[in-house]
N, C-alpha and C. Protein backbone atom coordinates (compact mmCIF):
# COMPACT_ATOMS: atom_id res chain seq x y z
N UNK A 1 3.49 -13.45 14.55
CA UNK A 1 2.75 -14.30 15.49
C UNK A 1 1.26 -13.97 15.48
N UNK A 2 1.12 -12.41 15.50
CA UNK A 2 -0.63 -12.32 15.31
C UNK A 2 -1.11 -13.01 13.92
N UNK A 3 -0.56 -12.58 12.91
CA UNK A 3 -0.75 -13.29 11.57
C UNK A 3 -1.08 -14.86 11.94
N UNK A 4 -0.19 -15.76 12.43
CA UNK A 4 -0.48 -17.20 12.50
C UNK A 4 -1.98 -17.36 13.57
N UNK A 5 -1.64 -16.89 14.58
CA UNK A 5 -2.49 -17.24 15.84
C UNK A 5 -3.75 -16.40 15.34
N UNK A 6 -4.13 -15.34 14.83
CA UNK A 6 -5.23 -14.26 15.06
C UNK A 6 -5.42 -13.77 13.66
N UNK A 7 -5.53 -14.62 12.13
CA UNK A 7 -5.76 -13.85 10.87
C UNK A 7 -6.86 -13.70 10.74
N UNK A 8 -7.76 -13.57 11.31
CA UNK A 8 -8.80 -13.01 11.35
C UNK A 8 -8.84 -11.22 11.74
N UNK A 9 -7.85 -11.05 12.68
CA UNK A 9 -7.72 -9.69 13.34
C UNK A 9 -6.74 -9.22 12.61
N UNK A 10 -5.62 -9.89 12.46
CA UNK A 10 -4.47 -9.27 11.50
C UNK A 10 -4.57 -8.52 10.05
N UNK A 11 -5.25 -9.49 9.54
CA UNK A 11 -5.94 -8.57 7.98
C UNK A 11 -6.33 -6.99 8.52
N UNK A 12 -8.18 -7.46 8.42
CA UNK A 12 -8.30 -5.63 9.40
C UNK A 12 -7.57 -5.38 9.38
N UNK A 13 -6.83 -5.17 10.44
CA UNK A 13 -5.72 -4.03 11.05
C UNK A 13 -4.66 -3.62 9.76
N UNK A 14 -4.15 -4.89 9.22
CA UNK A 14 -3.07 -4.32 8.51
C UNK A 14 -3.46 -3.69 7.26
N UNK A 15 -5.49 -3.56 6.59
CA UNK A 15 -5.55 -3.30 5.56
C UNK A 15 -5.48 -1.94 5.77
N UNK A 16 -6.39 -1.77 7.59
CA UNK A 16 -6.60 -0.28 7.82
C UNK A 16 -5.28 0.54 7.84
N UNK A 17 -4.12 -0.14 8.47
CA UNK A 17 -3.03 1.02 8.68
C UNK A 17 -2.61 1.21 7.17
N UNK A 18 -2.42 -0.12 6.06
CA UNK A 18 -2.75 0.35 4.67
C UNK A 18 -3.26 1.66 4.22
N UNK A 19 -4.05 1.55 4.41
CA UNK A 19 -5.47 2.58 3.60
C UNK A 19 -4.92 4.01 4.59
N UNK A 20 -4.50 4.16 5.75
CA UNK A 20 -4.17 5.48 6.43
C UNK A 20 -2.40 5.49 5.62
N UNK A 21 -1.94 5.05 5.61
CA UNK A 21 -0.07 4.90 4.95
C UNK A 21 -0.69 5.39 3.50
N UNK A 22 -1.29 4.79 2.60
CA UNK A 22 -1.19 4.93 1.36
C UNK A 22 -1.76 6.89 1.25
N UNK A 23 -2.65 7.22 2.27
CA UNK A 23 -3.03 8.41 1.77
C UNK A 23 -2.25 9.13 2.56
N UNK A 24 -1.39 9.22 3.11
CA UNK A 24 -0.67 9.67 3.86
C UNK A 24 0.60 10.33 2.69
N UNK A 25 0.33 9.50 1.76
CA UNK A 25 1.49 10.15 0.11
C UNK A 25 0.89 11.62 -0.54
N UNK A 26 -0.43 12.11 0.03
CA UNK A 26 -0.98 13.45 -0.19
C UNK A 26 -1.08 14.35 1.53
N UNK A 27 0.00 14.06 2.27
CA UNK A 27 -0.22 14.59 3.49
C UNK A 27 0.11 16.34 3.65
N UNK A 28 0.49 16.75 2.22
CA UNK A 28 1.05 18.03 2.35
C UNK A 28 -0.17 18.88 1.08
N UNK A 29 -0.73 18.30 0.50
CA UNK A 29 -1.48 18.78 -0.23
C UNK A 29 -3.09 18.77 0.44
N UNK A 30 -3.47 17.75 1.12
CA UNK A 30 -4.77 17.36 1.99
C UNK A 30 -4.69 16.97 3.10
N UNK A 31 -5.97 17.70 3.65
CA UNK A 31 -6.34 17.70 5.30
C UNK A 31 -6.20 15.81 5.76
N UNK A 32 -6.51 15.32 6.59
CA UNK A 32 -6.28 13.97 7.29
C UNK A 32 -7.85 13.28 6.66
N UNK A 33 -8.70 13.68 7.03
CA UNK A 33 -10.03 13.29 6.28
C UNK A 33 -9.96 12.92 4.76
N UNK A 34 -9.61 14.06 3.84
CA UNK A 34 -9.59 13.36 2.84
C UNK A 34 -8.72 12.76 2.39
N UNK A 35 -7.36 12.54 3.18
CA UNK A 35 -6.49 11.83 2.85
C UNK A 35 -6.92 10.10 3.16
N UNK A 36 -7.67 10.35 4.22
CA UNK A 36 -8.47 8.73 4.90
C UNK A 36 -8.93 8.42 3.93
N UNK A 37 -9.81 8.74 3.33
CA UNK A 37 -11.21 8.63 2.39
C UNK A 37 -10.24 7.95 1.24
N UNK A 38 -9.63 8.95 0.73
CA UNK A 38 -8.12 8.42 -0.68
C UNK A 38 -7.52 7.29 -0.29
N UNK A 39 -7.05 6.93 0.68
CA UNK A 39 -6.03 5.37 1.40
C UNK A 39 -7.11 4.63 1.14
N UNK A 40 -8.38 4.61 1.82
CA UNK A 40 -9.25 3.51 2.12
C UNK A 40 -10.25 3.53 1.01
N UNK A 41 -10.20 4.29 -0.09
CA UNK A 41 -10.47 3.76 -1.58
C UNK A 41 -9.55 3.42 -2.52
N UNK A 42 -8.50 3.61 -2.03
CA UNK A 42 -7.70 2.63 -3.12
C UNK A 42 -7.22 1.03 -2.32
N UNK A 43 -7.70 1.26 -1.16
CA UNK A 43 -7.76 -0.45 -0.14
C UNK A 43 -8.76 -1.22 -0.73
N UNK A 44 -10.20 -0.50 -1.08
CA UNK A 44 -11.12 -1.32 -0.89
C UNK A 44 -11.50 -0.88 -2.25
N UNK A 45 -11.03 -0.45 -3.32
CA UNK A 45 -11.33 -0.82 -4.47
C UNK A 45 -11.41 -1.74 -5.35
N UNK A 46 -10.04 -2.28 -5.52
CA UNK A 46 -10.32 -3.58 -6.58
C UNK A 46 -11.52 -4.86 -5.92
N UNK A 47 -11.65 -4.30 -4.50
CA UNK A 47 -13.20 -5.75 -4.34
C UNK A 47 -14.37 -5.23 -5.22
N UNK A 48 -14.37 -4.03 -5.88
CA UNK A 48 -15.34 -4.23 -6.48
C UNK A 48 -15.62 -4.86 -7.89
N UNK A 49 -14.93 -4.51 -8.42
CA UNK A 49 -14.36 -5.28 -10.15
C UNK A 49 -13.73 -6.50 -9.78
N UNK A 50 -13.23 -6.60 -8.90
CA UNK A 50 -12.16 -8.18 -8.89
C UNK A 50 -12.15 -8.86 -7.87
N UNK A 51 -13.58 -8.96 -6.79
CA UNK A 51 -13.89 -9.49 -5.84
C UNK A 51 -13.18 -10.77 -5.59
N UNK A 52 -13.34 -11.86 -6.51
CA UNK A 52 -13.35 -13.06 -6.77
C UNK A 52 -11.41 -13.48 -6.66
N UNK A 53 -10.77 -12.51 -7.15
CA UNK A 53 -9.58 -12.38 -6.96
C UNK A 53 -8.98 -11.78 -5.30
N UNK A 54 -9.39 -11.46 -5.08
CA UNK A 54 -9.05 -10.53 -3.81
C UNK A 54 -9.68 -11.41 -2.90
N UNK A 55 -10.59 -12.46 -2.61
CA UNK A 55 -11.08 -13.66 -1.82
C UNK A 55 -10.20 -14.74 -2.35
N UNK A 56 -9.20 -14.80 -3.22
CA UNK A 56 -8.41 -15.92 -3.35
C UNK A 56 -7.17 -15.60 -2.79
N UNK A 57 -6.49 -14.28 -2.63
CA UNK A 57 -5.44 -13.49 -2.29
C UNK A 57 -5.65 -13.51 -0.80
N UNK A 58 -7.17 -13.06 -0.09
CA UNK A 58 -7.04 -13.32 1.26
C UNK A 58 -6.86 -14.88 2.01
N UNK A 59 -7.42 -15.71 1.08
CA UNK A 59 -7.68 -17.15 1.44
C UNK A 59 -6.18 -17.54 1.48
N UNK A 60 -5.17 -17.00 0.97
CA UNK A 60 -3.57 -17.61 1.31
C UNK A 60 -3.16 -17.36 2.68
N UNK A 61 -3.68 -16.36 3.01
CA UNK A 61 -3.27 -15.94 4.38
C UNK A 61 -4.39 -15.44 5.80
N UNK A 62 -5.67 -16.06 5.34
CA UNK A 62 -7.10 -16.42 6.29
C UNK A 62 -7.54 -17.29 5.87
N UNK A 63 -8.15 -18.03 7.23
CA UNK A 63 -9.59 -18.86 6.27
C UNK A 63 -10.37 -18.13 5.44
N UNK A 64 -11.01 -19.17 4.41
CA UNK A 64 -11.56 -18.59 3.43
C UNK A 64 -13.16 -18.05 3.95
N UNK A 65 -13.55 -18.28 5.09
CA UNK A 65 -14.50 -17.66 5.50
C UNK A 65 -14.48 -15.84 5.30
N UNK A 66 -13.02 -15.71 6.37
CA UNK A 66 -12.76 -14.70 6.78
C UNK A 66 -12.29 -13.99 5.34
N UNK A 67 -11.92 -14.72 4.38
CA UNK A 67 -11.43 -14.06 3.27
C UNK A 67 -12.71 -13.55 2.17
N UNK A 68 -13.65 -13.99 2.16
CA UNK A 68 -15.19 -13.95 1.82
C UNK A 68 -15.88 -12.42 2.62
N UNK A 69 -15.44 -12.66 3.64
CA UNK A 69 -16.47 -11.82 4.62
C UNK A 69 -15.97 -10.56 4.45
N UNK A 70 -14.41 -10.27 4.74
CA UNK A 70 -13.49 -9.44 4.45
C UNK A 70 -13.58 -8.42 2.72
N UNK A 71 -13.25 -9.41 1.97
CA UNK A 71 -13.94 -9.01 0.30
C UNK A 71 -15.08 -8.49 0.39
N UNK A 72 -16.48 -9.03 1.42
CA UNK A 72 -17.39 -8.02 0.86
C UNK A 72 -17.63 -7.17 1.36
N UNK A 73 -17.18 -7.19 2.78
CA UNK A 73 -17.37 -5.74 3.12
C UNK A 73 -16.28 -4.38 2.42
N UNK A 74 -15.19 -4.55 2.06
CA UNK A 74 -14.51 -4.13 0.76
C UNK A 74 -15.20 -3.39 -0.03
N UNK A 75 -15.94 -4.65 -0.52
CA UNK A 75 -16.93 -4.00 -1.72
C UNK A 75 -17.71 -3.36 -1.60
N UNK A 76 -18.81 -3.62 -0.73
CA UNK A 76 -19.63 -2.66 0.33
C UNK A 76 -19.44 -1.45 0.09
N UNK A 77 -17.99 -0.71 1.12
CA UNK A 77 -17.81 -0.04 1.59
C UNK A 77 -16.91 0.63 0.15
N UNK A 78 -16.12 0.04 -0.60
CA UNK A 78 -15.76 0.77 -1.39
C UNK A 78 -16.60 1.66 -2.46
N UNK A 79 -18.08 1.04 -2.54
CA UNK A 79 -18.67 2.23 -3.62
C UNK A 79 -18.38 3.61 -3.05
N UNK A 80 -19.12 3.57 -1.85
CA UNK A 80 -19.41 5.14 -1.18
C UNK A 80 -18.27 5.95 -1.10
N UNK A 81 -16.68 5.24 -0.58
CA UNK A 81 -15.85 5.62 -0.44
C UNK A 81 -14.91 5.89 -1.83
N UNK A 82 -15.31 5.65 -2.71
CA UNK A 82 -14.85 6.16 -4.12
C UNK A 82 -15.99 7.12 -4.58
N UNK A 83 -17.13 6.83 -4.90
CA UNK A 83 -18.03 8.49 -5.11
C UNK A 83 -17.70 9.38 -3.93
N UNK A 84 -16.79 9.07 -2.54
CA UNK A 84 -16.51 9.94 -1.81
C UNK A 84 -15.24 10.99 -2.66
N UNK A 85 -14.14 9.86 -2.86
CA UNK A 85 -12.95 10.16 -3.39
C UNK A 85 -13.38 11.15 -4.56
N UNK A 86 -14.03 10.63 -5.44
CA UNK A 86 -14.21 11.34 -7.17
C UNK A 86 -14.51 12.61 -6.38
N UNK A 87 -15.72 12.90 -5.76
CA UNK A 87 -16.12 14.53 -5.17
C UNK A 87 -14.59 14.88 -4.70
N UNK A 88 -13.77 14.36 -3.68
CA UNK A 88 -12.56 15.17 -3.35
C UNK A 88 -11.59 15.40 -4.33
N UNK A 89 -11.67 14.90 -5.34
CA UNK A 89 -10.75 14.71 -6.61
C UNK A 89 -11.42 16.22 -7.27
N UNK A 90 -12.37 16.45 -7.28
CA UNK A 90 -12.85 17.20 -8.40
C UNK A 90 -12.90 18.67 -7.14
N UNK A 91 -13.15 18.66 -5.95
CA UNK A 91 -12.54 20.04 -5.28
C UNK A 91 -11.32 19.95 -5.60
N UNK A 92 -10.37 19.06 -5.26
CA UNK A 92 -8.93 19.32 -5.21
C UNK A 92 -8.34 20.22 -6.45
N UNK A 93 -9.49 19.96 -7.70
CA UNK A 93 -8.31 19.86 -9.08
C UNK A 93 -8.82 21.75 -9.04
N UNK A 94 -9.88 22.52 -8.65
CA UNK A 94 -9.94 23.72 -8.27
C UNK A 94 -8.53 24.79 -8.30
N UNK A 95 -8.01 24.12 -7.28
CA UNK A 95 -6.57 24.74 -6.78
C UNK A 95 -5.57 24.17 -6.93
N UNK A 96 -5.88 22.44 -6.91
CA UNK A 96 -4.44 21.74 -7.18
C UNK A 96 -4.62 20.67 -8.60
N UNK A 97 -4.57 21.57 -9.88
CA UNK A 97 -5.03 20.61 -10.59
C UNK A 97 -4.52 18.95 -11.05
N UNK A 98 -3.14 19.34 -10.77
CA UNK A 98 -2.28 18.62 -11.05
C UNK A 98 -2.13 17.22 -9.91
N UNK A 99 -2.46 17.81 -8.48
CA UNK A 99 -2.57 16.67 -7.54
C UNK A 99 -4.21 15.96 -7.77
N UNK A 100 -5.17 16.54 -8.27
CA UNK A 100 -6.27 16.10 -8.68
C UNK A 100 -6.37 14.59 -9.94
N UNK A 101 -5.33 15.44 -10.62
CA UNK A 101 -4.75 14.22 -12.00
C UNK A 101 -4.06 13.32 -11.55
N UNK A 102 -3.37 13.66 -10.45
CA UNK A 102 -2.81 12.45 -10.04
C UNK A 102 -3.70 11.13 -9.24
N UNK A 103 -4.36 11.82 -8.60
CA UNK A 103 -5.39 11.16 -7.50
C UNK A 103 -6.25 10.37 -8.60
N UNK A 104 -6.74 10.99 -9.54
CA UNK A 104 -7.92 10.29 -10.77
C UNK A 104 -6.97 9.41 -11.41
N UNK A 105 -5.69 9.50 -11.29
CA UNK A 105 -5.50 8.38 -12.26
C UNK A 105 -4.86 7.13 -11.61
N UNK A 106 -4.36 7.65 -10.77
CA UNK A 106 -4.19 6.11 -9.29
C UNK A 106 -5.84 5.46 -9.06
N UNK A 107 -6.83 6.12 -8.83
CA UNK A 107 -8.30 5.73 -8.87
C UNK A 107 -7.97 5.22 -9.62
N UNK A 108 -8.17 5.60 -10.94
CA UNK A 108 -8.59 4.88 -12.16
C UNK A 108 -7.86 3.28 -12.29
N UNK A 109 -6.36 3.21 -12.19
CA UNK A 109 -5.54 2.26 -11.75
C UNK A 109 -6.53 1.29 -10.77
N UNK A 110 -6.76 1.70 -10.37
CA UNK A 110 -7.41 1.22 -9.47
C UNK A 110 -8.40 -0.35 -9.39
N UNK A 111 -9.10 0.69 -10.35
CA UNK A 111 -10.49 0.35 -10.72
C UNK A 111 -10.07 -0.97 -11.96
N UNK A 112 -9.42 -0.54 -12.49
CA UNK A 112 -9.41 -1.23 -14.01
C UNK A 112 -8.03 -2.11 -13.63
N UNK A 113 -7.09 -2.15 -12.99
CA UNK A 113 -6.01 -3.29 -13.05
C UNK A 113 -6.27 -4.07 -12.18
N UNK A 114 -5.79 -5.96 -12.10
CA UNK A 114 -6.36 -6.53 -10.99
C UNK A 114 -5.44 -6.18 -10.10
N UNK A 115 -5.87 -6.65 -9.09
CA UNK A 115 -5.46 -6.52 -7.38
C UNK A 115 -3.81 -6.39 -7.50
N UNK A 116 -2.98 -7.28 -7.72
CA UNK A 116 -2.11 -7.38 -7.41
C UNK A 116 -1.05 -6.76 -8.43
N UNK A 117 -1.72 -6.48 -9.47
CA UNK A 117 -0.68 -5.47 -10.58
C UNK A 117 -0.85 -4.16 -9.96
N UNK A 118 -2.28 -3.53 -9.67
CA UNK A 118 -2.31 -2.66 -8.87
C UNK A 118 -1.45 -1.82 -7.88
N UNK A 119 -0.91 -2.63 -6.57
CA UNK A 119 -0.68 -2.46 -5.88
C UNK A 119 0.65 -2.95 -6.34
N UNK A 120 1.11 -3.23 -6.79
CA UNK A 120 2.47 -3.89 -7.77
C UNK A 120 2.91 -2.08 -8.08
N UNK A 121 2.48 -1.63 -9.28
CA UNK A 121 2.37 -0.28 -10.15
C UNK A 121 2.62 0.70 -8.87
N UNK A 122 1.32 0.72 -8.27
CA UNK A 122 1.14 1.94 -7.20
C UNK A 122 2.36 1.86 -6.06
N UNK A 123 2.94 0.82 -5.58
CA UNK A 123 3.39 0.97 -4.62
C UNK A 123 5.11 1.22 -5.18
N UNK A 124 5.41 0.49 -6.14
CA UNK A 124 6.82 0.75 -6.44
C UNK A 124 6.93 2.16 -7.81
N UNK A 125 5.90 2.14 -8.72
CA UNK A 125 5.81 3.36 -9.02
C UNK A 125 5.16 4.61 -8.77
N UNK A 126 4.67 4.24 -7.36
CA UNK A 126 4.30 5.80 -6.91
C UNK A 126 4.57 6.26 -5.58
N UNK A 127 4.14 5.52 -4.45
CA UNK A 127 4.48 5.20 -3.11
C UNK A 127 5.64 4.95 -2.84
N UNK A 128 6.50 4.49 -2.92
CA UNK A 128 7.89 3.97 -3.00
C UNK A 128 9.07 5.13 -3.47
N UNK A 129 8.29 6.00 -4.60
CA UNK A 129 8.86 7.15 -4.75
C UNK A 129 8.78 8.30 -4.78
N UNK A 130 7.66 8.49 -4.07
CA UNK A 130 7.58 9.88 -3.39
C UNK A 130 8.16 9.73 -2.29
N UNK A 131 7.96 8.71 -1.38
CA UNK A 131 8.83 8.46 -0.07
C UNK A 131 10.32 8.35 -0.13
N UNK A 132 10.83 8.13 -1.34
CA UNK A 132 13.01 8.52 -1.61
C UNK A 132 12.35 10.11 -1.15
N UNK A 133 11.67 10.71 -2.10
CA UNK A 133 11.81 12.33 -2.25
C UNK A 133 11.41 12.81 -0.60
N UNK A 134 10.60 12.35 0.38
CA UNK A 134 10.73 12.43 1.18
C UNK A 134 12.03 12.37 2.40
N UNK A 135 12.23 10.97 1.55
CA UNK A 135 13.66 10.72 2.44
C UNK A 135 14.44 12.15 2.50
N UNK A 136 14.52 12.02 1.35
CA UNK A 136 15.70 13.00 0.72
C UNK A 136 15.66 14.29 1.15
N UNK A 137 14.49 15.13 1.35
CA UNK A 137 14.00 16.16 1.95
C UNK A 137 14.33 16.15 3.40
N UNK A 138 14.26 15.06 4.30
CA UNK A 138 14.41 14.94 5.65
C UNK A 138 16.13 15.02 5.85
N UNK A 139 16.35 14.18 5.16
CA UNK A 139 18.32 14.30 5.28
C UNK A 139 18.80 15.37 4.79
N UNK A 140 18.15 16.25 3.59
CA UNK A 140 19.04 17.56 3.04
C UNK A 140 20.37 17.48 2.78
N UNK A 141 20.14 16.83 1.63
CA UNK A 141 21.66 16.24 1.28
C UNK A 141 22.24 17.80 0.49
N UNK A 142 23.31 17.69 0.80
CA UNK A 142 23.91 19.26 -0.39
C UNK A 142 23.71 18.95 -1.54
N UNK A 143 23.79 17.78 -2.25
CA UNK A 143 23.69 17.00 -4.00
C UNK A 143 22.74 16.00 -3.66
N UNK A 144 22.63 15.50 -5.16
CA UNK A 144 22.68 14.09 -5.86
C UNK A 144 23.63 13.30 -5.44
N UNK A 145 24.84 13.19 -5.04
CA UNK A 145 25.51 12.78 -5.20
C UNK A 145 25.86 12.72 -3.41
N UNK A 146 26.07 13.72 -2.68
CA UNK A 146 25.88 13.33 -0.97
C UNK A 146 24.41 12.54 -1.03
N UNK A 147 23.41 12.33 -1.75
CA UNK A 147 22.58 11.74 -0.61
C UNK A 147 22.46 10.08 -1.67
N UNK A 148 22.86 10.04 -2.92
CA UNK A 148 23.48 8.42 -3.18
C UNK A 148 24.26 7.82 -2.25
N UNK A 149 25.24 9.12 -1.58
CA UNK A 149 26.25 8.38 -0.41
C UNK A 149 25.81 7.80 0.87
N UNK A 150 24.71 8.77 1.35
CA UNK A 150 23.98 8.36 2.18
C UNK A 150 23.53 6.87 2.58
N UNK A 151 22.37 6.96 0.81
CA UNK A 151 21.96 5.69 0.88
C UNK A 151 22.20 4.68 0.56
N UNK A 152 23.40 4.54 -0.74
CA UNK A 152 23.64 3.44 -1.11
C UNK A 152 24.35 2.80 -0.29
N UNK A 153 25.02 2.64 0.85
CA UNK A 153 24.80 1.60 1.64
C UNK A 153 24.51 0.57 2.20
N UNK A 154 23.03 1.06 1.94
CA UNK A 154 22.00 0.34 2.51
C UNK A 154 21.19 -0.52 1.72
N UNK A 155 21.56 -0.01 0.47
CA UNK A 155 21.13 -0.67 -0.86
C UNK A 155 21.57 -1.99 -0.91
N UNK A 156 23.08 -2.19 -0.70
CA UNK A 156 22.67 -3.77 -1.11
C UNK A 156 22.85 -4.73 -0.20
N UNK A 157 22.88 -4.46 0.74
CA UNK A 157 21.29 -5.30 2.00
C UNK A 157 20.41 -6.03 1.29
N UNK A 158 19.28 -5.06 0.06
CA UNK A 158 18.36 -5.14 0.03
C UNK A 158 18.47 -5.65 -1.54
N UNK A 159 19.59 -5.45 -2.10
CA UNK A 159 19.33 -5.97 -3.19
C UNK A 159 19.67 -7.63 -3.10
N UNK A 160 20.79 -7.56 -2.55
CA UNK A 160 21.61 -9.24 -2.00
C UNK A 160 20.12 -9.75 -1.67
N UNK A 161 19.10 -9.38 -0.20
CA UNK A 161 17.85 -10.48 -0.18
C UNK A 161 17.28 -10.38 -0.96
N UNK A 162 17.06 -10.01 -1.39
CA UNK A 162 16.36 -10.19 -2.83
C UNK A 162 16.65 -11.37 -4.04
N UNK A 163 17.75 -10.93 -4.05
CA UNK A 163 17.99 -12.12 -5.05
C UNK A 163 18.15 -13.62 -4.55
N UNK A 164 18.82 -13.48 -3.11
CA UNK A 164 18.41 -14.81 -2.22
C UNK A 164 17.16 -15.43 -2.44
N UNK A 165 16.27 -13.99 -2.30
CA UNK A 165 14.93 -14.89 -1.92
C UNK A 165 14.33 -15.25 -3.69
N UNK A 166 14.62 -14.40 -4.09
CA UNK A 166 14.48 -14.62 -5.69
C UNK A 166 14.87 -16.41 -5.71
N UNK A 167 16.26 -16.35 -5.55
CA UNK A 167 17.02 -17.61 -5.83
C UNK A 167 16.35 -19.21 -5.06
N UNK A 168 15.93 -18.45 -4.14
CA UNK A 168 15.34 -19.69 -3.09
C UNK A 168 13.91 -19.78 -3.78
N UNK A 169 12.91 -18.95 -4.12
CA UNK A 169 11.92 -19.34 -4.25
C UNK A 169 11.98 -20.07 -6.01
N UNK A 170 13.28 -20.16 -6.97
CA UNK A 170 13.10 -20.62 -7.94
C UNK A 170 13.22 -22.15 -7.63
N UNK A 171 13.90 -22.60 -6.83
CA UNK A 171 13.81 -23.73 -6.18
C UNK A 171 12.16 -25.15 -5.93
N UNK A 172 11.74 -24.19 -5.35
CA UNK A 172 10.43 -24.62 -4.39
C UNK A 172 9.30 -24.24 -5.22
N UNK A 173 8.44 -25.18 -5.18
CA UNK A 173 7.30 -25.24 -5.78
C UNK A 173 6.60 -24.07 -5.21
N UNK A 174 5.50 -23.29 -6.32
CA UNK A 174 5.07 -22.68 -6.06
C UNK A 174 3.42 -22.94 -5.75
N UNK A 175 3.46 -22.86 -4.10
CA UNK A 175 1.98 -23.10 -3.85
C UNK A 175 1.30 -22.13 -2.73
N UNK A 176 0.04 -22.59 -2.61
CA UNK A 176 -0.61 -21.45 -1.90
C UNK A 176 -0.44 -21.34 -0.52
N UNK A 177 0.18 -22.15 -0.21
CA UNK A 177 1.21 -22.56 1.51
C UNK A 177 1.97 -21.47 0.90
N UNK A 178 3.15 -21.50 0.40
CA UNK A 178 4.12 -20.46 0.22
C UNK A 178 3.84 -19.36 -0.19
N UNK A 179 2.75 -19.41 -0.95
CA UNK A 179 2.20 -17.99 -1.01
C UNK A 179 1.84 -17.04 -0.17
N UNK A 180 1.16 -17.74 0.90
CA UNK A 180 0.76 -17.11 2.37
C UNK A 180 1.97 -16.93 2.96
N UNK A 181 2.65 -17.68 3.00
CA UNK A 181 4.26 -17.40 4.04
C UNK A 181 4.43 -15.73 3.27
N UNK A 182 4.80 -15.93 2.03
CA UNK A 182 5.42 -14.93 1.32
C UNK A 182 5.07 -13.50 1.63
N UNK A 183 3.35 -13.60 1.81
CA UNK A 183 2.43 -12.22 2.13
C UNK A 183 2.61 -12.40 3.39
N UNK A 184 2.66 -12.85 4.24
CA UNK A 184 2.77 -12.86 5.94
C UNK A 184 4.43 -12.48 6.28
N UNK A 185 4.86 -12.55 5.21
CA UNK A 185 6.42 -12.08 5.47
C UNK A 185 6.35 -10.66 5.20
N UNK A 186 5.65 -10.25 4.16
CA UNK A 186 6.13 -9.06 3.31
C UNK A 186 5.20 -8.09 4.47
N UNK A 187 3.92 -8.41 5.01
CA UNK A 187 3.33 -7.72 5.72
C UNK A 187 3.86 -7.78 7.30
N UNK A 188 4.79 -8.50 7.90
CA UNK A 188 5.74 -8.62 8.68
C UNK A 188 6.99 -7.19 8.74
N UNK A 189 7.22 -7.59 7.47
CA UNK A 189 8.27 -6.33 6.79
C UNK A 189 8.17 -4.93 6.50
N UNK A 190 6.59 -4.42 6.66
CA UNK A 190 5.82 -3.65 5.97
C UNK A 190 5.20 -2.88 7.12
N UNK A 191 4.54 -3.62 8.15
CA UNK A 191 4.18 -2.77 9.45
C UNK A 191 5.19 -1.69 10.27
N UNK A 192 6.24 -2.42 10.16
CA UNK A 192 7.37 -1.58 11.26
C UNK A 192 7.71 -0.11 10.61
N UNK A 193 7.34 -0.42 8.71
CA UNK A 193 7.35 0.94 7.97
C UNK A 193 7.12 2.05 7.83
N UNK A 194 5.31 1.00 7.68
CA UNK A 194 4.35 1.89 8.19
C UNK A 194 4.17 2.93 9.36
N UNK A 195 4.44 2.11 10.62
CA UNK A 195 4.56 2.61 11.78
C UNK A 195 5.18 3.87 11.80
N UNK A 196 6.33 3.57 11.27
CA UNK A 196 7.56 4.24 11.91
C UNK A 196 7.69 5.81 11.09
N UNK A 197 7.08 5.60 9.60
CA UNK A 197 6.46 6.88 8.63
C UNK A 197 5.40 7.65 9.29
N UNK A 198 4.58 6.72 9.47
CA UNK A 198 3.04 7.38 9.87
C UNK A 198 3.29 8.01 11.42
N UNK A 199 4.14 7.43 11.86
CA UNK A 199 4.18 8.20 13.32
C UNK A 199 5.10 9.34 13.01
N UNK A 200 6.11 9.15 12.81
CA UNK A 200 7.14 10.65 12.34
C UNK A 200 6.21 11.74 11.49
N UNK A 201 5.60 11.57 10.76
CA UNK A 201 4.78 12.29 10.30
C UNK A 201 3.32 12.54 11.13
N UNK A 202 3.08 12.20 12.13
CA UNK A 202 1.97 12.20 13.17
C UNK A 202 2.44 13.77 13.97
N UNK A 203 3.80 12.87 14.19
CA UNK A 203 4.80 13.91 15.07
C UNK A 203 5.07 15.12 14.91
N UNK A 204 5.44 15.23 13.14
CA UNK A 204 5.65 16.21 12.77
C UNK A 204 4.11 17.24 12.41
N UNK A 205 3.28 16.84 12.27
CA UNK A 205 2.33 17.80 12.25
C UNK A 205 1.84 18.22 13.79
């Protein structure tokens, strides 16, 4: 409902809890600061190389004013906050060289893939699976094999909508009406996640 009535306010908010969730995947290696700085340069990176893309991506789901205005402050704000990142990248690799390599090469991802392969890559091959290993850590399964039991369950819930929605959207034309539904769904789906990670982990520190 904020999405329909208020996308002007909804973006903001949902890029910021973005940019705090995404660095929140180095919460055991880095302090809260530079974990901010890391979320909210890989938010507001691709406006700089792929502005023009990332104002067509907001325009599905804002006016294109707000999707304009939004992109440049992005861009803006992403130089400083990536020469912020590179300096924390290059203390980190000091002591943690290996979380340093990791951080430079999600940047780098960053920088050089467009918007939506990006966050495509990063979120299901990196985000997506450090958070099982999280899971997995929180439940303390005795095996491999107790904590498949656990979850597969729940698995095909998620595989069944999927292919629903797979199946339904081969149907229906693909346009920039449905495109916006699609991102106003997935960011629908995506807050309660967020929330519910970022606060347990609020909690727990």
């Amino acid at each position: 409902m904020v999405w329909l009535a208020l996308p002007g306010l909804a973006l903001p908010l949902f890029l910021a809890m973005a940019a705090y969730h995404f660095g929140g995947d180095w919460d055991k290696e880095l302090e809260l600061l530079p974990r901010l700085v890391i979320g909210a340069a890989l938010i507001c990176g691709p406006a700089i190389p792929h502005r023009g893309e990332v104002v067509e991506i907001f325009s599905w789901i804002t006016p294109v004013a707000t999707a304009n205005k939004t992109a440049h402050l992005m861009a803006l704000a992403g130089v400083p906050l990536l020469q912020a990142a590179l300096v924390i990248t290059l203390v980190t690799a000091l002591a943690r060289p290996w979380v340093a390599i990791e951080i430079g090469a999600i940047l780098l991802l960053d920088l050089l893939t467009p918007a939506l392969c990006f966050f495509l890559v990063y979120f299901c091959g990196f985000n997506s699976v450090r958070h099982m290993f999280v899971v997995a850590d929180e439940l303390k399964p005795y095996s491999a094999v107790d904590f498949a039991c656990r979850s597969i369950p729940y698995a095909p819930l998620a595989v069944v909508g999927t292919l629903i929605l797979v199946g339904t959207l081969s149907f229906l034309e693909i346009s920039v009406e449905l495109l916006g539904v699609v991102f106003v769904v997935l960011a629908a789906l995506t807050a309660p996640h967020m929330i519910l990670v970022d606060f347990k982990k609020t909690s727990r520190d």
